[in-house]
Structures are given as C-alpha cells and as structure tokens.
Protein backbone atom coordinates (compact mmCIF):
# COMPACT_ATOMS: atom_id res chain seq x y z
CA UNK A 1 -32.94 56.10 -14.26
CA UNK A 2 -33.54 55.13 -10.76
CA UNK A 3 -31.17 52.14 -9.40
CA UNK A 4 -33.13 49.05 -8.98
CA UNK A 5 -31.92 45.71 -6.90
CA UNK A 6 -34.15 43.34 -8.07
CA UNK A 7 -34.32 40.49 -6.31
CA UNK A 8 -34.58 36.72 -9.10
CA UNK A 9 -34.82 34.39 -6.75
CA UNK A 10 -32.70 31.53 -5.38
CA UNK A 11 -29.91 33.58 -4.32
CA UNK A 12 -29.20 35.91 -7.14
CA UNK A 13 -29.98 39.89 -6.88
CA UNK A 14 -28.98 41.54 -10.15
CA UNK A 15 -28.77 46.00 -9.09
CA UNK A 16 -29.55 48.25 -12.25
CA UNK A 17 -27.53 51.36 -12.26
CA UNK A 18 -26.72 54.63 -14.10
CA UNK A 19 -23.53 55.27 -16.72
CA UNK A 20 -23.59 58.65 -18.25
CA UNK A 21 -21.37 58.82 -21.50
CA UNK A 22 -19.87 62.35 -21.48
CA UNK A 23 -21.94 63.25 -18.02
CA UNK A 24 -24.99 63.62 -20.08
CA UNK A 25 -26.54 60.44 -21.90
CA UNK A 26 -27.22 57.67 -19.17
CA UNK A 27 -26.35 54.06 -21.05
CA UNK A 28 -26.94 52.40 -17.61
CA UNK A 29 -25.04 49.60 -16.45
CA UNK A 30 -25.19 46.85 -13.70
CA UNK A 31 -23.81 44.42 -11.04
CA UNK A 32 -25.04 41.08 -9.45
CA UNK A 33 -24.85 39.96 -6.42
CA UNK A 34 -25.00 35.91 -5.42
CA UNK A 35 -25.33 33.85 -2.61
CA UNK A 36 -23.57 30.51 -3.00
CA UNK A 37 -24.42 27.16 -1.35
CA UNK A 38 -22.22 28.06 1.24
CA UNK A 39 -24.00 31.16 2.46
CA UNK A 40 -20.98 33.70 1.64
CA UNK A 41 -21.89 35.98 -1.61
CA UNK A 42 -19.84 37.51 -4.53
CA UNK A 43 -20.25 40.36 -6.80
CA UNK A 44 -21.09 39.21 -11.05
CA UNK A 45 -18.70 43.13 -11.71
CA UNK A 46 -18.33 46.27 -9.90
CA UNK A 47 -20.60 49.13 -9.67
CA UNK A 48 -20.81 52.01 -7.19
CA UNK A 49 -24.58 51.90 -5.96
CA UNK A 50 -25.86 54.46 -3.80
CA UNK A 51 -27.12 54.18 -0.43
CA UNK A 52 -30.04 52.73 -0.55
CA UNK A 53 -29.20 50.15 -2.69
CA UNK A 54 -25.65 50.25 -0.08
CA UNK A 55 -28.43 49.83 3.10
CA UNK A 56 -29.97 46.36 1.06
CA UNK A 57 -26.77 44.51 0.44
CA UNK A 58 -24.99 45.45 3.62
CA UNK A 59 -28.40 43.85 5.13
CA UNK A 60 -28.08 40.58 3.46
CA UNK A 61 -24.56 40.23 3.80
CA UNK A 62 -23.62 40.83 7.59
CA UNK A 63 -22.52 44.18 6.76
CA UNK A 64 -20.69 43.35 3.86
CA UNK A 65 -18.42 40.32 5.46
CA UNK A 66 -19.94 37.65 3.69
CA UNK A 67 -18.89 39.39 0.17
CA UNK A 68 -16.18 36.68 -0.32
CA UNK A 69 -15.46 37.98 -3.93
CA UNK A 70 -15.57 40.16 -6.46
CA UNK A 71 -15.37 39.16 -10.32
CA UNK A 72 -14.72 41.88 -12.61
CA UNK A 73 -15.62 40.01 -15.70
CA UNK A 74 -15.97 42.56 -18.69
CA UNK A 75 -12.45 44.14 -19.11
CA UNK A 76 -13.98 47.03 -20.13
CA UNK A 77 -16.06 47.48 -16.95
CA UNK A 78 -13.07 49.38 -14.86
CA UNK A 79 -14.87 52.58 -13.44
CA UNK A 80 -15.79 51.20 -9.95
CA UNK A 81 -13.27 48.85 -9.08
CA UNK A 82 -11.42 50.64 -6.22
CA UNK A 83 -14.91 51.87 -4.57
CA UNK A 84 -15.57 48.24 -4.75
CA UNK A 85 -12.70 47.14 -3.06
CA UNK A 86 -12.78 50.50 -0.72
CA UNK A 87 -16.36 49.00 0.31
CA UNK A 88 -15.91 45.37 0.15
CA UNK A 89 -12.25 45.32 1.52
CA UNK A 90 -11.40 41.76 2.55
CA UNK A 91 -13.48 40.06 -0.27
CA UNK A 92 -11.12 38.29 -3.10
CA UNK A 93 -10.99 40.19 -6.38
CA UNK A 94 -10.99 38.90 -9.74
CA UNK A 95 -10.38 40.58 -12.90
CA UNK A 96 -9.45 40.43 -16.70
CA UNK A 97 -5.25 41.91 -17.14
CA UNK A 98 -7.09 45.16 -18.81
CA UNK A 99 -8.38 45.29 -14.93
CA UNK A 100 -4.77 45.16 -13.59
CA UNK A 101 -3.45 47.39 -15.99
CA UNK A 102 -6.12 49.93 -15.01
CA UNK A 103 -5.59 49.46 -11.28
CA UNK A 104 -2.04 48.08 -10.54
CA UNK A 105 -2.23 48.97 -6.74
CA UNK A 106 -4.99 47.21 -6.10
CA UNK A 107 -4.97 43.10 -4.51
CA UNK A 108 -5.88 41.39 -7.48
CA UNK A 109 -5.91 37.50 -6.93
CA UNK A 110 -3.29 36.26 -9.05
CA UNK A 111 -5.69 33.99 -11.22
CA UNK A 112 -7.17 35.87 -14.11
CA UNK A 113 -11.31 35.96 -14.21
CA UNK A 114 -11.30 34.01 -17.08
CA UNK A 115 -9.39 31.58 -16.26
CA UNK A 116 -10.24 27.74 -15.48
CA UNK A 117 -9.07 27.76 -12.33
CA UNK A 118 -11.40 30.71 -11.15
CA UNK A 119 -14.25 29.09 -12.39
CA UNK A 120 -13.02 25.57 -10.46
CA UNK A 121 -13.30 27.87 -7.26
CA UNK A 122 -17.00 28.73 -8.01
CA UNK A 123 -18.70 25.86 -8.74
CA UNK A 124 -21.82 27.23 -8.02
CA UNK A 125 -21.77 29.53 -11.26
CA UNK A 126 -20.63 28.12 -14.99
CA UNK A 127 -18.99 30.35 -17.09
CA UNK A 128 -18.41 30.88 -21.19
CA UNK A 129 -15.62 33.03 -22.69
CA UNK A 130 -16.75 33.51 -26.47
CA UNK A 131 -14.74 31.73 -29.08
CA UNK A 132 -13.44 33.85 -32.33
CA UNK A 133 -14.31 37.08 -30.80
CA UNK A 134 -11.49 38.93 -28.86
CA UNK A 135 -11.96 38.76 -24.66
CA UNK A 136 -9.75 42.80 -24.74
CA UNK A 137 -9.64 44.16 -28.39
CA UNK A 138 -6.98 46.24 -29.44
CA UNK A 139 -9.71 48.40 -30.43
CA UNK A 140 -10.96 49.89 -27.13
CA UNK A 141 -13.50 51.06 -28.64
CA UNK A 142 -15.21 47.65 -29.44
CA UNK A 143 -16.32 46.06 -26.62
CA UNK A 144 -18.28 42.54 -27.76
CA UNK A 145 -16.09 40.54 -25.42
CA UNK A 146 -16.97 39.84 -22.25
CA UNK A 147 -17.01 36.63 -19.73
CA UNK A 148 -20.82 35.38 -19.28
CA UNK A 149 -21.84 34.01 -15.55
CA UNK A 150 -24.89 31.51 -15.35
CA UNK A 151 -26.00 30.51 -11.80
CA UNK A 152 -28.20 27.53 -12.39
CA UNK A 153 -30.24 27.49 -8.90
CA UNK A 154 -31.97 30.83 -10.13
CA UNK A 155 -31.46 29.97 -14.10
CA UNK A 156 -30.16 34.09 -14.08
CA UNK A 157 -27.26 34.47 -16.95
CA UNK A 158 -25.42 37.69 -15.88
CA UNK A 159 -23.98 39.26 -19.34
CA UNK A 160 -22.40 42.21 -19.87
CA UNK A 161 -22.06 43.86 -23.68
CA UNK A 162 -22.07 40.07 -25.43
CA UNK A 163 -25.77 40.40 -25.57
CA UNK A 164 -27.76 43.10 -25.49
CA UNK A 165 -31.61 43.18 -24.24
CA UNK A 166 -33.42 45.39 -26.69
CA UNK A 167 -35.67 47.96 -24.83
CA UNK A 168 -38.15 47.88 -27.08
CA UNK A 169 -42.29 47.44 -26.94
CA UNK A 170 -43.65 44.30 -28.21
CA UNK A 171 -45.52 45.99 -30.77
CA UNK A 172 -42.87 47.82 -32.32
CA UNK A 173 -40.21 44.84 -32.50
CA UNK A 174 -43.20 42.97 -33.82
CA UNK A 175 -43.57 45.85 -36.64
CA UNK A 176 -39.52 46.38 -37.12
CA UNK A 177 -39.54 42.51 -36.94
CA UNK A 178 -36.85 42.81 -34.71
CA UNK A 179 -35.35 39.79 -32.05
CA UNK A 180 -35.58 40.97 -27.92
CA UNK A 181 -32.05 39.55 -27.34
CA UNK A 182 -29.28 40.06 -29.87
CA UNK A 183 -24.92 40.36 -30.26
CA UNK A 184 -23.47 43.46 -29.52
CA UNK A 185 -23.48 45.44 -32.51
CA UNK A 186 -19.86 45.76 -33.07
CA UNK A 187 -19.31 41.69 -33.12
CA UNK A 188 -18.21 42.11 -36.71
CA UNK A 189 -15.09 44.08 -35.91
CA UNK A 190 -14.40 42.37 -32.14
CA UNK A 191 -13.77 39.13 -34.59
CA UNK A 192 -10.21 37.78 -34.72
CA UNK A 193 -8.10 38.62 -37.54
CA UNK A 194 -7.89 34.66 -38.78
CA UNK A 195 -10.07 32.01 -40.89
CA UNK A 196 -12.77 30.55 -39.11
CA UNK A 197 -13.31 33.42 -36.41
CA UNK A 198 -17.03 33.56 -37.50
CA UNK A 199 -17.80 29.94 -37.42
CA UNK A 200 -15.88 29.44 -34.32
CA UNK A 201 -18.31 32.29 -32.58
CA UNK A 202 -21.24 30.20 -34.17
CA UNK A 203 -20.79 27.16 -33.01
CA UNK A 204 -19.59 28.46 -29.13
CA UNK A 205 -23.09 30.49 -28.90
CA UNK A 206 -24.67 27.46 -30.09
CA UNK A 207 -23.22 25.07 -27.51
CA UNK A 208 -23.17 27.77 -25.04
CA UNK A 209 -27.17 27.96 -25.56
CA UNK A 210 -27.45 23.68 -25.37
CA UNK A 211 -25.48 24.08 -22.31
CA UNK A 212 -27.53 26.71 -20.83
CA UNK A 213 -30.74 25.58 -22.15
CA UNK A 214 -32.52 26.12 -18.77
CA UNK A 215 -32.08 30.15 -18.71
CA UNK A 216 -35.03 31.54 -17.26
CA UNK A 217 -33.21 35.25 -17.15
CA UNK A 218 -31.03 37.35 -19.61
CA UNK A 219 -29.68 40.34 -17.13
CA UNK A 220 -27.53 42.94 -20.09
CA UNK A 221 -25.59 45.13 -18.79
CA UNK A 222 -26.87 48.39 -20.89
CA UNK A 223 -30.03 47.97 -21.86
CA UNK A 224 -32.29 45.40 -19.82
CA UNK A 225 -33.59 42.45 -17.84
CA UNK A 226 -35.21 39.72 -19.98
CA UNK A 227 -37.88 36.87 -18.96
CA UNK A 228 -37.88 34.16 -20.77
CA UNK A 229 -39.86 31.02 -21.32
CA UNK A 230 -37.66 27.72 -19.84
CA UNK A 231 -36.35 25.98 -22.44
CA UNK A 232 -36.67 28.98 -25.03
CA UNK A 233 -32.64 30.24 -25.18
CA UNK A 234 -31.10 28.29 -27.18
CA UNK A 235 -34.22 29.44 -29.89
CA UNK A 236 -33.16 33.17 -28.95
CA UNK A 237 -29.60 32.69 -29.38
CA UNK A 238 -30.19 31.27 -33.10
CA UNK A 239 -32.45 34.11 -33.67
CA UNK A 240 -29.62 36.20 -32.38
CA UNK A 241 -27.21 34.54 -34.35
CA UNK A 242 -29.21 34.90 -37.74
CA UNK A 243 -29.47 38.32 -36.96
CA UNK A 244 -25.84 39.11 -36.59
CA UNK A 245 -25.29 36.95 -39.60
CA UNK A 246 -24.50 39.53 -42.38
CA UNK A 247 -21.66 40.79 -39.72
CA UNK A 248 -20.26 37.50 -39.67
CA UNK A 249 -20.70 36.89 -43.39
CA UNK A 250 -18.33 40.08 -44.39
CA UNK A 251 -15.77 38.98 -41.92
CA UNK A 252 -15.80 35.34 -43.74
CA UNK A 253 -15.54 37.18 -47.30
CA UNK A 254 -12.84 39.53 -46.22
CA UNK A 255 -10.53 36.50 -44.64
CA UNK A 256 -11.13 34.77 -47.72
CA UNK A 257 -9.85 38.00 -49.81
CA UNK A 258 -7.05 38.05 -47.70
CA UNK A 259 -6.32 34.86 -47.72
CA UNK A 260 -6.05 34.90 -51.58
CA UNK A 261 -3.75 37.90 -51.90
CA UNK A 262 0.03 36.81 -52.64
CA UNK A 263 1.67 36.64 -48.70
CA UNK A 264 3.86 39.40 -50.08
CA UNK A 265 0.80 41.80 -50.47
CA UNK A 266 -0.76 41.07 -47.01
C-alpha cells in the first residue's frame, strides 16, 4: 500500500499509511492533519510517514512549527508516539492513560484526550466518546473504543476502529447486501459488563449521527476513506446500527441471565 495524503478540503489532510500485523499482513492505518482558524495545525493520532509524505507536511506547516498538537485519540494507537514527538517536538501532546502507561517519559499534557477540557481547547473540532462501550478494555485485544474527531469546516469525521469503511465493490456489497460503513466487529464484547450497555451505545450513535448530520467524509483508520452524500449519516449509522444489532441483542440477553441468577451465584 502506498502512503497517500489526501488533501479534503477546508483545512483537513487525512495521510493513509501501512501497519503490518506480524511484519507480513498490512491492515493499514492513518493520521490527520488540521489547520484551525487560527492558522497553527494538529495531528487527529500519530503515525510515522515517510519522507515524502514528511516533505508535504513540513511544507504546509513552516517546517513543522505550526504543529501546535498532537491528539493520540485511540488508546490502542501507541506505535508512533515518540517518532511523533521526536519530529514534532514543541507541539502539545494529548493522549488516552493507556498512552501514558505506554510512554511514561514522554511530555504528556496533563489533561487526558478525552476529556472535556481538551475538547474546550479545540473548538474548532467536536468530539464523541461512545457510551456503553469501554474507551481501554481490559481485553486488549478488543479494540471498539476509540474517541471520534469531526471538523465541521471540511464536514471530515476522523475515526479510528469505532467504524470501519468496508473495502468492498459496489456490486458485491450490493450482492452480499452488505452496509459501506459499519461497528467494529468486536462491539459485542467491548460492551460494559452492566444493564443497559447496548441501549446506551444506541442511543449515543444515534445522537452522535443528529449531531453530525452534515458529514460529508468517514476517514477509518484500517480499511478506508468514505464519500458520502450531505445529509446521508445519520441513515448510515442506523444501517450500521441494525447491522450490529444481533451483537447487541446477546449482550442484552446475557445481562438479563445474569441479572436473574441469585447474587450468590454471580
């Protein structure tokens, strides 16, 4: 896969990159880059791009000293932090605590990504931490949870493994009768271990997709870039949703079993 930095418009580059799993199957990955109102830029995650895609940003950003920050906002995402930093030195950096605990030496800002008051100092970008789904699982193997990033002026929604954007041809989706955009397909287990988990991740993608009606651009972190028609998301994200509806069913049925069992038998 070649690197890509694709430019969206209005201030918002989002750069395709390469992940191998085990140094042979290439997942890919990404980062975005934003200009804000003011003219300085920040990084949507970390990723270490090659030159050329090196020789594009350092171009647009006087050399790299308009990168005011860096937000790390998938706490799974932890592979190019320090080149990040190592490149991007006096820009502010953001991250999740998996992010600390992964990096403890490096000059993480004190407010976590997700936090309120991060998003406060960014008002150029809105931001949506899922409900009922865990932000770090236990599991580190499940990886649902991640912090979404809209920037409005370009209607681009940076999203890490949340959604996915399946690669696949019109025709065959069309045959499989399978949705473009859809949850990550371990949402079932990144649930929370309580009642109302599932309808709590409902009704957050819901207003999250009312909220963020005007999306013009889906950018997933392993699979794809998606166009879409303005004013179509929050139709995707209930397609989405009914699609990752028998997931969400068995988590309601097992809380219920549990739920019945004597306390003493939990």
């Amino acid at each position: 896969m070649t690197e890509q930095m694709i430019d969206l418009g209005h201030g918002f580059w989002n750069i395709r990159g390469n992940l191998r799993m085990a140094g042979v199957l290439n997942v890919g990955t990404h980062c975005s880059l934003v200009r804000l109102a003011n003219g300085a830029f920040v990084f949507l995650d970390s990723y270490a791009f090659d030159d050329p895609i090196a020789r594009q940003v350092m171009a647009l950003t006087d050399n790299g000293r308009a990168v005011q920050a860096i937000l790390n906002l998938h706490p799974f995402h932890t592979l190019s932090c320090r080149w990040m930093h190592d490149r991007f030195p006096d820009a502010l950096l953001f991250g999740s605590e998996r992010h600390r605990r992964k990096w403890p030496d490096l000059p993480w800002q004190p407010d976590h990504v997700e936090s309120a008051a991060v998003a406060l100092r960014f008002p150029d970008l809105s931001f949506a931490l899922p409900d009922g789904i865990d932000y770090i699982c236990r599991n580190e193997r499940v990886h649902a949870g991640s912090l979404l990033a809209y920037h409005p002026a370009s209607g681009s929604l940076h999203v890490d493994d949340t959604l996915n954007v399946l690669p696949i041809p019109g025709f065959l989706r069309r045959l499989l009768r399978m949705p473009r955009l859809t949850f990550h397909p371990m949402l079932g287990q990144a649930l929370q271990d309580r009642p109302g988990a599932a309808r709590d991740f409902r009704d957050w993608a819901r207003r999250t997709a009312r909220t963020w009606h005007a999306v013009r651009t889906v950018c997933a972190a392993h699979s794809d870039i998606l166009d879409i028609p303005p004013g179509s998301f929050p139709g995707l994200m209930e397609a989405a949703l009914s699609r990752a509806e028998p997931a969400l069913r068995r988590a309601e049925i097992r809380q219920a079993r549990k739920s019945a069992q004597p306390r003493d038998q939990r």
